[in-house]
N, C-alpha and C. Protein backbone atom coordinates (compact mmCIF):
# COMPACT_ATOMS: atom_id res chain seq x y z
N UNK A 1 112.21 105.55 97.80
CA UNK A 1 110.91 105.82 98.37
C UNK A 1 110.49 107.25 98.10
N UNK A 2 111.21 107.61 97.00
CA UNK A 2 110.56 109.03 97.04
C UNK A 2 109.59 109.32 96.17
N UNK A 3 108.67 110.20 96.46
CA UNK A 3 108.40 111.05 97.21
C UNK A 3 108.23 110.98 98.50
N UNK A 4 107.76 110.44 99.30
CA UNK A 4 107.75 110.36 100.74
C UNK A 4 108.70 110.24 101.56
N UNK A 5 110.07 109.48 101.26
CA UNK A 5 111.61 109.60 102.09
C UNK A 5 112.32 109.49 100.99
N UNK A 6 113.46 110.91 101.26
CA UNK A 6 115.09 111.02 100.64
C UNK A 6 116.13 110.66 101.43
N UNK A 7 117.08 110.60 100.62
CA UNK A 7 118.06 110.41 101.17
C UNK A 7 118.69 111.47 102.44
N UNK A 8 119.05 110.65 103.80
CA UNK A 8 119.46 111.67 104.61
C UNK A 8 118.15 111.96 105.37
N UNK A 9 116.79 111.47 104.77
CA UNK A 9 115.86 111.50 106.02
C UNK A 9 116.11 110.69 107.06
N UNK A 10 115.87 110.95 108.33
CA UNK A 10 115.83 110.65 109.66
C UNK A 10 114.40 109.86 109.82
N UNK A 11 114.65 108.48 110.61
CA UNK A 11 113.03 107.46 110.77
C UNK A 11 112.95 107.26 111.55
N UNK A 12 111.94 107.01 112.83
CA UNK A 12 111.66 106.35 114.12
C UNK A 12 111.39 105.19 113.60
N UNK A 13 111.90 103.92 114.10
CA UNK A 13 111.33 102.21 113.83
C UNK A 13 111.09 101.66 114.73
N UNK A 14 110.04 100.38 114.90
CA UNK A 14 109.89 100.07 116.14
C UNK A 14 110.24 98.65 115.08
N UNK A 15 111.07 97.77 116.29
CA UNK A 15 110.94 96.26 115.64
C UNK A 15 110.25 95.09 116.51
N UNK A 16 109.61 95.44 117.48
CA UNK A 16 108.55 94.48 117.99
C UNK A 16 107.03 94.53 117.12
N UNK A 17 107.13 95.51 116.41
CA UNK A 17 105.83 95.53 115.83
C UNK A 17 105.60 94.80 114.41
N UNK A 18 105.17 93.67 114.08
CA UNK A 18 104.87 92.75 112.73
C UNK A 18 104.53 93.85 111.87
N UNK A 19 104.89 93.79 110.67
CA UNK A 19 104.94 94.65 109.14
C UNK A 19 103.59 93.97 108.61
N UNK A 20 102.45 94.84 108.39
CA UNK A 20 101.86 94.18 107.48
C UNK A 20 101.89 95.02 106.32
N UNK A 21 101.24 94.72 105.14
CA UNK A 21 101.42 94.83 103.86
C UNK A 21 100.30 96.59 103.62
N UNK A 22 101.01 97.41 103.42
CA UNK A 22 101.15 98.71 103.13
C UNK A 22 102.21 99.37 104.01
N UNK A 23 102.75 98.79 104.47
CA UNK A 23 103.33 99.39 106.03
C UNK A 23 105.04 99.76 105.20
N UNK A 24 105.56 100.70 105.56
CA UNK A 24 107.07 100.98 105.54
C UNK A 24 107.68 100.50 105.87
N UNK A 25 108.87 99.80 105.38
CA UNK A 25 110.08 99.53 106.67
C UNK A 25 111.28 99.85 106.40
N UNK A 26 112.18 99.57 106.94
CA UNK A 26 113.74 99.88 107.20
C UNK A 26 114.52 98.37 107.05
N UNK A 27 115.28 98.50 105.79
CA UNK A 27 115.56 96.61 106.07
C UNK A 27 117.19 96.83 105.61
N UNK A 28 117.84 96.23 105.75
CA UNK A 28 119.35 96.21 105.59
C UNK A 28 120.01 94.95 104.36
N UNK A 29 120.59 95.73 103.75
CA UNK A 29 120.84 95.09 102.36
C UNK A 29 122.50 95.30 102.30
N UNK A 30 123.60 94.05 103.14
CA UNK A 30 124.91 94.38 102.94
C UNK A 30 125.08 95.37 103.88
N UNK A 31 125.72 96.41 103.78
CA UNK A 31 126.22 97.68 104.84
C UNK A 31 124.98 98.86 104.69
N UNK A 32 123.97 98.84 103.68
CA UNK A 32 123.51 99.93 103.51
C UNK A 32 121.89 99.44 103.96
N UNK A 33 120.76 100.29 104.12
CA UNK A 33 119.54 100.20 105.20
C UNK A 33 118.94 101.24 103.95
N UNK A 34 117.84 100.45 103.82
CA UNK A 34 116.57 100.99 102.80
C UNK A 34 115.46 101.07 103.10
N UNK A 35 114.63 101.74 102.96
CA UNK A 35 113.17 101.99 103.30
C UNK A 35 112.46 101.47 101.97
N UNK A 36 111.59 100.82 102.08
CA UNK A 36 110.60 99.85 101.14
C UNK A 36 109.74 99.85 101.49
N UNK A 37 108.08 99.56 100.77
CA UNK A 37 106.93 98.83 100.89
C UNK A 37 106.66 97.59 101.31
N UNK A 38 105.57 97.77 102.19
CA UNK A 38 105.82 95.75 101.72
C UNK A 38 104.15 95.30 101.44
N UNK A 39 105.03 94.99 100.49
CA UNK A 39 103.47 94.20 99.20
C UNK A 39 102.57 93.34 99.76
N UNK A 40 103.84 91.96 99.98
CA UNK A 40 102.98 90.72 100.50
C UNK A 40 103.53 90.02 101.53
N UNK A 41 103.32 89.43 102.13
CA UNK A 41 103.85 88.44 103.61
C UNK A 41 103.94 87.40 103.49
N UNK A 42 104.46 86.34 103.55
CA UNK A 42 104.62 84.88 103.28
C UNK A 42 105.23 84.37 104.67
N UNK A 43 105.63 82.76 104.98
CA UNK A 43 106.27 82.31 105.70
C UNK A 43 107.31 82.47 106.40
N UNK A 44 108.70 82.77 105.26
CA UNK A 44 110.06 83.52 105.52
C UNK A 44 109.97 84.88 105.02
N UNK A 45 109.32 85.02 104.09
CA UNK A 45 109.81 85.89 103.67
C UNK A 45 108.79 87.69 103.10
N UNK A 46 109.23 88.64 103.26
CA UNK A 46 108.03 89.91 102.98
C UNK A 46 108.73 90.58 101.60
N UNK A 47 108.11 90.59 100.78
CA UNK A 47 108.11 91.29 99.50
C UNK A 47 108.03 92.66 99.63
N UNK A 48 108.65 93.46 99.03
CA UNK A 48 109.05 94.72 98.85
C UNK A 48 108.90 95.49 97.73
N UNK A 49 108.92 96.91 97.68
CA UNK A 49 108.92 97.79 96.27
C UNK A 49 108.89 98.97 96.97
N UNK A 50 109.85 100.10 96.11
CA UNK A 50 109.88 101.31 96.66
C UNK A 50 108.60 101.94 95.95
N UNK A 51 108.19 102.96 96.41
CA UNK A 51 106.80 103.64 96.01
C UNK A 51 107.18 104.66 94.84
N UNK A 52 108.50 104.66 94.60
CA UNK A 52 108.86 105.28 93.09
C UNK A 52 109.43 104.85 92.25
N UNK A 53 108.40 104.49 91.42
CA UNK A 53 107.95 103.24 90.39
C UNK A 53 109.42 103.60 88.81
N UNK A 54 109.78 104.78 89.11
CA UNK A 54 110.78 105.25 87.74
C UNK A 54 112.21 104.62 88.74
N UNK A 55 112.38 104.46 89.48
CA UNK A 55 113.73 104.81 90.15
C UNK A 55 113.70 102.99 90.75
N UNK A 56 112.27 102.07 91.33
CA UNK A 56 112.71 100.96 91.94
C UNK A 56 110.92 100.23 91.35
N UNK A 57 110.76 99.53 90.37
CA UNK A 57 109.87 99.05 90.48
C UNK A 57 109.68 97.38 90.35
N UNK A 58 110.78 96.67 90.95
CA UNK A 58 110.68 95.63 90.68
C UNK A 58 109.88 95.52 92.37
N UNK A 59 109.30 94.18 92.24
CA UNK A 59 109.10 94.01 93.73
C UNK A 59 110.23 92.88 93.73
N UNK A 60 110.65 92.46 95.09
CA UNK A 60 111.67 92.17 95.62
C UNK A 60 111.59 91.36 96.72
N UNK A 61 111.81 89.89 97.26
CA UNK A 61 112.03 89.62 98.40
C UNK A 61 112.88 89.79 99.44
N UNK A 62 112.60 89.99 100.49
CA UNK A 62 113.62 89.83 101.34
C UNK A 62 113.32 88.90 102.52
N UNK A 63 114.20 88.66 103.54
CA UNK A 63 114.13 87.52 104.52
C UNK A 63 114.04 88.22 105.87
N UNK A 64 112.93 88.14 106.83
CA UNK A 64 112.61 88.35 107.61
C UNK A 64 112.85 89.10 108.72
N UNK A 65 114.66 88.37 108.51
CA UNK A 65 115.68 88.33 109.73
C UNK A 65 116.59 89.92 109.06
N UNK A 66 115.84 90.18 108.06
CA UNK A 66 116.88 91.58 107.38
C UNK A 66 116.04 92.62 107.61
N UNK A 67 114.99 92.78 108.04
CA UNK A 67 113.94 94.04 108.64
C UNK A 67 114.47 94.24 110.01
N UNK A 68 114.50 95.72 109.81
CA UNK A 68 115.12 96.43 111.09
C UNK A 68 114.37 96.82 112.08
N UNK A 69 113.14 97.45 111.12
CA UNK A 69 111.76 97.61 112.14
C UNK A 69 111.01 98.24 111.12
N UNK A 70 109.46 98.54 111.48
CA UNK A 70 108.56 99.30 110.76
C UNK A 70 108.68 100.98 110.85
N UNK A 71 108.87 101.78 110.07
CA UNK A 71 109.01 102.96 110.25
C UNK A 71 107.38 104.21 110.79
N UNK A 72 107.52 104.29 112.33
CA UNK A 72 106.64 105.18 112.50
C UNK A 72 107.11 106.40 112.99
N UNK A 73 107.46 107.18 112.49
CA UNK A 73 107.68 108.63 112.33
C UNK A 73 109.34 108.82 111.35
N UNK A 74 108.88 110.34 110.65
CA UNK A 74 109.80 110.77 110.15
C UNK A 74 110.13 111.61 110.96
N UNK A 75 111.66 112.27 111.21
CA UNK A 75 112.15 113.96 111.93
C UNK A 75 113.00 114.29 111.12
C-alpha cells in the first residue's frame, strides 16, 4: 500500500463497519495481515489491490470472513 502505509505502520480498524469499494482494509492472509483496496463487492466475496501498482497490481479476491476491519486512522 505504499505510498500511503509501510511496513510497521500502526492502523485503527473498526469491524462492525461494511467495506465499501474505495475503502482500506486490514485482511489476514495465513499468519500475516495486509492492508488492501477494495475494488468491488460481490456476495462472498470483496476484491482487492494494493494502491502500488509496481509492487501489487493484480486485483485479488478474498472471502469475507478474512477482513479484520476497515482501517480508520493511522498512528
Amino acid at each position: 500500500m505504499e505510498p500511503v502505509f509501510y511496513d510497521g505502520d500502526h492502523v485503527l480498524t473498526f469491524n462492525w463497519i461494511k467495506p465499501q469499494i474505495g475503502d482500506v482494509i486490514v485482511l489476514q492472509s495465513g499468519k500475516i495481515y495486509k492492508i488492501k483496496r477494495v475494488i468491488k463487492i460481490s456476495a462472498n466475496l470483496i476484491f482487492v489491490a494494493g494502491d502500488n501498482k509496481k509492487l501489487s497490481s493484480k486485483v485479488r479476491p478474498v472471502r469475507k470472513k478474512d477482513v479484520i476491519g476497515r482501517v480508520i486512522a493511522e498512528y
